[in-house]
Structure formats: structure tokens, C-alpha cells
N, C-alpha and C. Protein backbone atom coordinates (compact mmCIF):
# COMPACT_ATOMS: atom_id res chain seq x y z
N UNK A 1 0.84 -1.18 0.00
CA UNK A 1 0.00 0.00 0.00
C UNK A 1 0.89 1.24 0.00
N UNK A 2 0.50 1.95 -0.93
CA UNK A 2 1.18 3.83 -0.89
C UNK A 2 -0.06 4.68 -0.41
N UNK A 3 0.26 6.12 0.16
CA UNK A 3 -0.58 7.06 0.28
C UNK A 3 0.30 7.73 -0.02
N UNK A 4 -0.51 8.54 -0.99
CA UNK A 4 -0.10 9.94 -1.51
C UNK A 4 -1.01 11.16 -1.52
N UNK A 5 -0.79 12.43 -1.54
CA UNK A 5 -1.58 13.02 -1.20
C UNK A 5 -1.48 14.06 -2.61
N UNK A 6 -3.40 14.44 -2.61
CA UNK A 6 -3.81 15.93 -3.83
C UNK A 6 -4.21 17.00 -2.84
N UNK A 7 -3.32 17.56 -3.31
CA UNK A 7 -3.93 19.21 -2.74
C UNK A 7 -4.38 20.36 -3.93
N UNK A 8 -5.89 20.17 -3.52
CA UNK A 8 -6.34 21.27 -4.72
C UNK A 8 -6.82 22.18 -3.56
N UNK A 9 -7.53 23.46 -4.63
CA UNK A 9 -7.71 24.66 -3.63
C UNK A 9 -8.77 24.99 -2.47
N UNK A 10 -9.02 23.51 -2.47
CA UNK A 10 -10.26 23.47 -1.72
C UNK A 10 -10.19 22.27 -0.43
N UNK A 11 -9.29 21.51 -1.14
CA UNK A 11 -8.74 20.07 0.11
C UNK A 11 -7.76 19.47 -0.25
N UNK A 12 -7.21 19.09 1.05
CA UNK A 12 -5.91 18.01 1.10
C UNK A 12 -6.75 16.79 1.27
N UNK A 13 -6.27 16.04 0.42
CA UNK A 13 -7.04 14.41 -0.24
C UNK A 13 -6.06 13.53 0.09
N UNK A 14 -5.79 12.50 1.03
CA UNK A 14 -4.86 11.39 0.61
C UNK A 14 -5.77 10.28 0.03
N UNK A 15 -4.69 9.14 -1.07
CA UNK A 15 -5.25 8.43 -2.07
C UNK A 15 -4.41 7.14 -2.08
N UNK A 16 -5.19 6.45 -1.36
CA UNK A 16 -4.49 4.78 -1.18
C UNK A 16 -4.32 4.20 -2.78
N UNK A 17 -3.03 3.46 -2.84
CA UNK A 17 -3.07 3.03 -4.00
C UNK A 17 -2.65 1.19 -3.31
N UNK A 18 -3.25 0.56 -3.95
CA UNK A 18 -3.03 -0.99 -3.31
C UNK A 18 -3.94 -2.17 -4.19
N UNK A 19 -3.02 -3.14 -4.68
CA UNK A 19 -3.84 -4.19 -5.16
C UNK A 19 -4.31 -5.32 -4.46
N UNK A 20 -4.26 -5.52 -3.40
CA UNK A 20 -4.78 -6.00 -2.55
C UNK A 20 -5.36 -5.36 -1.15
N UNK A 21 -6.89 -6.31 -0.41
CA UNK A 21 -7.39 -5.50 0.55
C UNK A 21 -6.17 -4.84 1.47
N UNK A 22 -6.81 -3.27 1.69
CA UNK A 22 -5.95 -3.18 2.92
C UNK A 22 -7.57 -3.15 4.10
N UNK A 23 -8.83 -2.65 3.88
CA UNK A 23 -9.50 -2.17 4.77
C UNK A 23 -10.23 -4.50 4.72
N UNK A 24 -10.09 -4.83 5.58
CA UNK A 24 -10.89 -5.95 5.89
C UNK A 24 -11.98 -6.14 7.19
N UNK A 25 -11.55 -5.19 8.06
CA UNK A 25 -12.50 -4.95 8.79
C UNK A 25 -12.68 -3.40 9.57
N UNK A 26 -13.56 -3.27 10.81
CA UNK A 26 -13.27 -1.93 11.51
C UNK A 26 -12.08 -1.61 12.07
N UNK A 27 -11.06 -2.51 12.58
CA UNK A 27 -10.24 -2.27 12.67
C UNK A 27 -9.32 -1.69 11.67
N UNK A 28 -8.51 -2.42 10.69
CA UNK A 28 -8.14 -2.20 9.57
C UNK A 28 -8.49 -0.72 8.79
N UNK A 29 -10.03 -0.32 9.11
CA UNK A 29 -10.26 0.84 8.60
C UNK A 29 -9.65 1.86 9.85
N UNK A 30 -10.05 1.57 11.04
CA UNK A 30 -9.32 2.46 11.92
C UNK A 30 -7.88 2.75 11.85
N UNK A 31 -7.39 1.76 11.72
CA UNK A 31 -5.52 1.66 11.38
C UNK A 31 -5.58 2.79 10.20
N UNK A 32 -6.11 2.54 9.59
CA UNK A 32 -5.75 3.34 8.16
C UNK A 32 -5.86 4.60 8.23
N UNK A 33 -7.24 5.24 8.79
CA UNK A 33 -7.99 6.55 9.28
C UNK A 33 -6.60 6.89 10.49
N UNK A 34 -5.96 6.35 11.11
CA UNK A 34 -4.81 6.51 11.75
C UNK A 34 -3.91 7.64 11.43
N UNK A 35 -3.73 6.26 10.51
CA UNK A 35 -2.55 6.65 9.50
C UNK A 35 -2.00 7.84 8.09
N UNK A 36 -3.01 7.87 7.77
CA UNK A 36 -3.63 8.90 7.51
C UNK A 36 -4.15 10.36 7.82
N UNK A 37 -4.16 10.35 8.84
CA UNK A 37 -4.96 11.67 9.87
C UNK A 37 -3.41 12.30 10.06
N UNK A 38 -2.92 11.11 10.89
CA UNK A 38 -1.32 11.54 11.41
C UNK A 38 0.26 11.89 10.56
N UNK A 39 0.02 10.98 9.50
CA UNK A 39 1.22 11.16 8.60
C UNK A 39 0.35 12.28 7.85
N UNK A 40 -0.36 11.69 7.27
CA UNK A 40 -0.76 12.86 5.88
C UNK A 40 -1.53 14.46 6.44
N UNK A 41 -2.14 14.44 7.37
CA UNK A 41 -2.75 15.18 8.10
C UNK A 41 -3.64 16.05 7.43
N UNK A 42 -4.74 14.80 6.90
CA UNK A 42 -6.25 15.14 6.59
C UNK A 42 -7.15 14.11 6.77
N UNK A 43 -8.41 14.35 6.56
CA UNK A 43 -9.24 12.82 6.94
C UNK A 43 -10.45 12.99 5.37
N UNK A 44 -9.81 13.22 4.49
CA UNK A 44 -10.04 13.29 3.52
C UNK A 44 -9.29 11.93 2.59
N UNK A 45 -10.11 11.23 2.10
CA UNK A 45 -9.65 9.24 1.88
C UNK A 45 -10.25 9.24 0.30
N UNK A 46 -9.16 8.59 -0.61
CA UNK A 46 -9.79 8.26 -1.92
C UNK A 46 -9.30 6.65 -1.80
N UNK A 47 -10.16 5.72 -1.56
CA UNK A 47 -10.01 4.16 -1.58
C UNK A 47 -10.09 3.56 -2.88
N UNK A 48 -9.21 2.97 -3.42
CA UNK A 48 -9.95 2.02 -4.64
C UNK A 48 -10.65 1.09 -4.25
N UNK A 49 -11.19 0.07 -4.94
CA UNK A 49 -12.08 -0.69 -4.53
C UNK A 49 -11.90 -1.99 -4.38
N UNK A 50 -10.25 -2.25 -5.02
CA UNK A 50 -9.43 -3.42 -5.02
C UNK A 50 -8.60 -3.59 -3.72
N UNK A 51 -8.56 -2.16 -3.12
CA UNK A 51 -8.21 -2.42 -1.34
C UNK A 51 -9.01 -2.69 -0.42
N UNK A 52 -10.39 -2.71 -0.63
CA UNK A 52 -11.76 -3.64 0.05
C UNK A 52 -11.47 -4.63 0.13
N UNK A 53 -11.98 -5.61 0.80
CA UNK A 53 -12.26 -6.86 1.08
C UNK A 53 -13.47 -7.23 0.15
N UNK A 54 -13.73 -7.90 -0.40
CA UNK A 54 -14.79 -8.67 -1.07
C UNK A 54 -16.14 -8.86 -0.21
N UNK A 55 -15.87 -9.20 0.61
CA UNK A 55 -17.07 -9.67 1.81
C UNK A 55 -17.40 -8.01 2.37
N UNK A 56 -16.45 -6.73 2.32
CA UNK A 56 -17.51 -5.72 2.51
C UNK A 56 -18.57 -5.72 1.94
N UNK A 57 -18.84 -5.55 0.82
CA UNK A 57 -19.76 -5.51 -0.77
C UNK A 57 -20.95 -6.69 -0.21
N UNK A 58 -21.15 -7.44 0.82
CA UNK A 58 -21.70 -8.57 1.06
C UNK A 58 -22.47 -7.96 2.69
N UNK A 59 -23.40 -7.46 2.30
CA UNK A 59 -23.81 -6.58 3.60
C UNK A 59 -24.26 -7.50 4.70
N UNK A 60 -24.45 -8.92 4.51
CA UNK A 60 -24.40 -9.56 5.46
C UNK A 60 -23.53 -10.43 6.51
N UNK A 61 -22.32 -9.63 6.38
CA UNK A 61 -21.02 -9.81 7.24
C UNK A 61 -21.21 -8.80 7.98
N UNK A 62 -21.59 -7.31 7.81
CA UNK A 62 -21.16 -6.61 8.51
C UNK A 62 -20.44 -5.74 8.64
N UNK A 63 -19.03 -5.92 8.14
CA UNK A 63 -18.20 -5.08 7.42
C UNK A 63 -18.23 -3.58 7.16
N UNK A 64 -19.53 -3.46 6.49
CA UNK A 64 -19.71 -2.18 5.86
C UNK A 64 -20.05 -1.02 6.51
N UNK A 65 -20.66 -2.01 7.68
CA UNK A 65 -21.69 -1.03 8.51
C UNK A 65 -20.20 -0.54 9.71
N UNK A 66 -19.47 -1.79 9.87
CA UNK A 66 -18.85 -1.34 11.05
C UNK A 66 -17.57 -0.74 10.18
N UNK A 67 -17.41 -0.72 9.07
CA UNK A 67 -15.95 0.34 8.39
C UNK A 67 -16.34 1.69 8.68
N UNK A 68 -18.06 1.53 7.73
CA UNK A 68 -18.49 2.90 7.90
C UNK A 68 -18.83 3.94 9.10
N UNK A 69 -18.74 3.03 10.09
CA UNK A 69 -18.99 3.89 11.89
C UNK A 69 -17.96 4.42 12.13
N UNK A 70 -16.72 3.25 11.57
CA UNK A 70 -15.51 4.19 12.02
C UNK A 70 -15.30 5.46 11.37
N UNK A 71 -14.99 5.00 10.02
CA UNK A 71 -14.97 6.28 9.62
C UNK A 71 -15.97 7.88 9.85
N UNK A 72 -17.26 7.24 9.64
CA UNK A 72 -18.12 8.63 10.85
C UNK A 72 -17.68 8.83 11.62
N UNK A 73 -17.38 8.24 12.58
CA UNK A 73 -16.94 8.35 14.01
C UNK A 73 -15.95 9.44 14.15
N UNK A 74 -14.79 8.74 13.42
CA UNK A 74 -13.81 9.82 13.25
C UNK A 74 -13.43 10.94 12.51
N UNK A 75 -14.56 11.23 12.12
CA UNK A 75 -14.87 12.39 11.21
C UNK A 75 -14.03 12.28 9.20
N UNK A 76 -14.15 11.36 8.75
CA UNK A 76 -13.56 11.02 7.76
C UNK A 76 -14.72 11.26 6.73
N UNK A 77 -14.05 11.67 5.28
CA UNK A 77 -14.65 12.01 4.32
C UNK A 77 -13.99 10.35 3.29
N UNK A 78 -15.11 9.28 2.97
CA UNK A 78 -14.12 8.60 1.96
C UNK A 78 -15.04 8.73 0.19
N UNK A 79 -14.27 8.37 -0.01
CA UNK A 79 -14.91 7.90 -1.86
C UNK A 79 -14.28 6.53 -2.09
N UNK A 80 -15.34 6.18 -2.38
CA UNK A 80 -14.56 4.66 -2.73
C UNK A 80 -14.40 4.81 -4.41
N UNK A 81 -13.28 3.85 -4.93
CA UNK A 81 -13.42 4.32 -6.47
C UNK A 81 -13.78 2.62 -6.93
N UNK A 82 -14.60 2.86 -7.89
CA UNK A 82 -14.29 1.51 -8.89
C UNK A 82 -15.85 1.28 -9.39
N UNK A 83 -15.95 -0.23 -10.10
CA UNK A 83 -17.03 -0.63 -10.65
C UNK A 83 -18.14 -1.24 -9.87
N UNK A 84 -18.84 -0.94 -9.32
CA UNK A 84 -19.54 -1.48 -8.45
C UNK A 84 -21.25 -1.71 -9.58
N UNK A 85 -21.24 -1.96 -10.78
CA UNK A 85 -22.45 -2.25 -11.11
C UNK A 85 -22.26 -3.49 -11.71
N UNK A 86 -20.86 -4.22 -11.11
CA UNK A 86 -20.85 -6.12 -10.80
C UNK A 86 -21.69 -6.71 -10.11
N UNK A 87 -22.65 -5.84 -8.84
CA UNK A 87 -23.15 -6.22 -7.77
C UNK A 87 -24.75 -6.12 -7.82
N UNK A 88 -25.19 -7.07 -7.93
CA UNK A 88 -26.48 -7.19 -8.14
C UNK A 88 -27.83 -7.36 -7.15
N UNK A 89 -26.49 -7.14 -6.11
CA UNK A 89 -27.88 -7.01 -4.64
C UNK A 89 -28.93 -5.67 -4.33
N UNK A 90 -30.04 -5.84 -4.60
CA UNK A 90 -30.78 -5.08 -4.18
C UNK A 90 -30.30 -3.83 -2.77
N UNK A 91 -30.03 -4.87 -1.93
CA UNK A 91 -29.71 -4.02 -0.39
C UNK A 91 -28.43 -3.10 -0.68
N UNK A 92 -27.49 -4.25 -1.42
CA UNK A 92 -26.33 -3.32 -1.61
C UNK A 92 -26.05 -2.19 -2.64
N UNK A 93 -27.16 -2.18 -3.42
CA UNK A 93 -27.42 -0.81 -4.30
C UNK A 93 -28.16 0.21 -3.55
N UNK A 94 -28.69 -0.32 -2.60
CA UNK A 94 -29.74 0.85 -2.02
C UNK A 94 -28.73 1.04 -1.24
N UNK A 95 -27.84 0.56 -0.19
CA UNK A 95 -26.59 0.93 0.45
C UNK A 95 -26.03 1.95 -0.38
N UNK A 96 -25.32 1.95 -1.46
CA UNK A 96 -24.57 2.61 -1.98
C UNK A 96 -25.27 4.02 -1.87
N UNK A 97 -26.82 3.83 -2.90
CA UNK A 97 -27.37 5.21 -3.37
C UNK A 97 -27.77 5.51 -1.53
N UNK A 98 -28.08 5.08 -0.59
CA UNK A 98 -27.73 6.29 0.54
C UNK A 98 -26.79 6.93 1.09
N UNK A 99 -25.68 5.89 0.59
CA UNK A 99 -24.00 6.50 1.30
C UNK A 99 -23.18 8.05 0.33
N UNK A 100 -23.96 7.93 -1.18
CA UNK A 100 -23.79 8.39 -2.05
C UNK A 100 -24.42 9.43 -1.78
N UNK A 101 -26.09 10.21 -1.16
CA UNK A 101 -26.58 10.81 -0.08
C UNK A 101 -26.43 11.22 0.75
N UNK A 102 -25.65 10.88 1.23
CA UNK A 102 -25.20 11.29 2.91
C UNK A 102 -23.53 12.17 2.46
N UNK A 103 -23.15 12.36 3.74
CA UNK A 103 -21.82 13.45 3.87
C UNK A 103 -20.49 12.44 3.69
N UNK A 104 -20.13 11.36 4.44
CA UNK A 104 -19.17 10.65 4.87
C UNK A 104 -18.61 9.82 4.07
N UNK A 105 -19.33 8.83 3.47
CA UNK A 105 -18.80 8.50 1.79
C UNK A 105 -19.93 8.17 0.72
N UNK A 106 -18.73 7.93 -0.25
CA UNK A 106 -19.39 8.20 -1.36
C UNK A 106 -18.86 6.91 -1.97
N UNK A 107 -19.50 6.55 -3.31
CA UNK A 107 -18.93 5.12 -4.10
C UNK A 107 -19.26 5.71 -5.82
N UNK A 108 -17.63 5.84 -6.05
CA UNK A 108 -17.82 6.74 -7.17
C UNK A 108 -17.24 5.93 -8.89
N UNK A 109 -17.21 5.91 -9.84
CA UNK A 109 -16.21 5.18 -10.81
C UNK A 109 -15.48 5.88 -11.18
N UNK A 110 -14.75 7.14 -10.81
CA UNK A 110 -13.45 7.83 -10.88
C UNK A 110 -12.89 8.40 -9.91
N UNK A 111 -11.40 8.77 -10.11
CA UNK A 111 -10.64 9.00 -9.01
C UNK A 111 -10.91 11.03 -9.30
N UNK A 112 -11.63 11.43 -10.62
CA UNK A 112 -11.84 12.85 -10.80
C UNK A 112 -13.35 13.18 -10.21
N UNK A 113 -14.46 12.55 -9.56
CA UNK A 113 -15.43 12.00 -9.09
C UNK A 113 -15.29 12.30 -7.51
N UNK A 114 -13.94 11.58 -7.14
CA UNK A 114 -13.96 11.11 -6.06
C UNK A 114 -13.36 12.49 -5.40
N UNK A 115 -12.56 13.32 -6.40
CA UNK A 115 -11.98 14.19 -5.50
C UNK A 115 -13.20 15.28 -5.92
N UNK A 116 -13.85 15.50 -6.73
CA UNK A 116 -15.01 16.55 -6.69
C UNK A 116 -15.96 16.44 -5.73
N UNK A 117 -16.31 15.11 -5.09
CA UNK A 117 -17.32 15.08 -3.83
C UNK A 117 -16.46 15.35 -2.75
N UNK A 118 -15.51 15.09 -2.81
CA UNK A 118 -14.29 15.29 -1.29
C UNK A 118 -14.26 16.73 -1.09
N UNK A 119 -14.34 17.27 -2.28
CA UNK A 119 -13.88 18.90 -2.08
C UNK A 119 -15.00 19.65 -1.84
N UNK A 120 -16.12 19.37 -2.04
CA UNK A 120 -17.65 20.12 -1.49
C UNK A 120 -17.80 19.35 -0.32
N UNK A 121 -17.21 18.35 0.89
CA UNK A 121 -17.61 17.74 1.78
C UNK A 121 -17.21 19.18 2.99
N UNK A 122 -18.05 19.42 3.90
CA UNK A 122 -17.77 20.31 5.01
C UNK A 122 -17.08 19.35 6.17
């Protein structure tokens, strides 16, 4: 995993780059929101979707609900990036289009997407 960070004139963005999960559970997302806050020093998150775990996307693990507390919790802005119209669950489309609604994250198919919702987030 790398983090690197965009600074446009409106937010400092860090942007995980990783081909394998790094977020697998609440923990894991906390580590990261960590790591992040402290080295990069913003809580502004662009995730791909290939650093998920598979079983997030599977709302009946759990996963999603408890990544996403953390990150509320700790005041984090994320975008997730990638293809998510592989997923044919009812619950987990209506998941998305409320998270996509709400302030805290978003599930976007670009990384130019991801930083345009980051940068209108208060």
C-alpha cells in the first residue's frame, strides 16, 4: 500500500493506492484513518475498490456497517473508487445510493469524481 496526497484549492485528499485488501475490517479501517490523519494530516480518503475486502460488498457480514462507523466516528470524508455495477444485490445498491446521499462517503467510478465530492464535503 502507498498514500499519496492531492492538494487542490479546496482540500488536502490522501489516495491509497493498493492491489490488494488493505481495509478488511473496523479495525483495519481504523488503522488506516490513523494513519492517515497523522502522517498525511487530513481525513479526507480516496479508496480504490481493489483495497476492500470482497465480503464488505456482502452486507451480510457486517463489514460495511462497522468500516463505515468508524470512519463517521472519526470524522472522515471517503470515496470509494471503482465498478460497483458487478453487484447485483438489491440491499447493496440501495446501500450505496444512501451512502452516495449522505456526507461521509461516497462510491464513485473515478478518481476525478472522487476528488469533486471530497472537495464540497464540510
Amino acid at each position: 500500500m502507498t498514500i499519496t496526497t492531492i492538494e487542490t484549492a479546496a482540500a488536502k485528499i490522501a489516495v491509497i493506492a493498493s492491489d490488494e485488501p488493505v481495509i478488511t475490517d473496523g479495525q483495519s479501517a481504523l488503522d488506516l484513518a490513523a494513519t492517515v490523519d497523522y502522517v498525511h494530516g487530513t481525513q479526507r480518503v480516496i479508496i480504490p475498490k481493489a483495497a476492500i475486502c470482497e465480503d464488505f460488498f456482502k452486507l451480510s457480514t457486517g463489514i460495511a456497517g462497522e468500516v463505515a462507523q468508524k470512519f463517521v466516528n472519526y470524522g472522515f470524508h471517503v470515496a470509494i473508487v471503482g465498478d460497483f455495477s458487478v453487484y447485483t444485490s438489491k440491499p447493496l445498491r440501495d446501500y450505496i445510493y444512501e451512502c452516495n446521499n449522505g456526507r461521509h462517503i461516497n462510491f464513485v467510478t473515478t478518481q476525478e469524481e472522487a476528488i469533486a465530492r471530497l472537495e464540497v464535503t464540510p
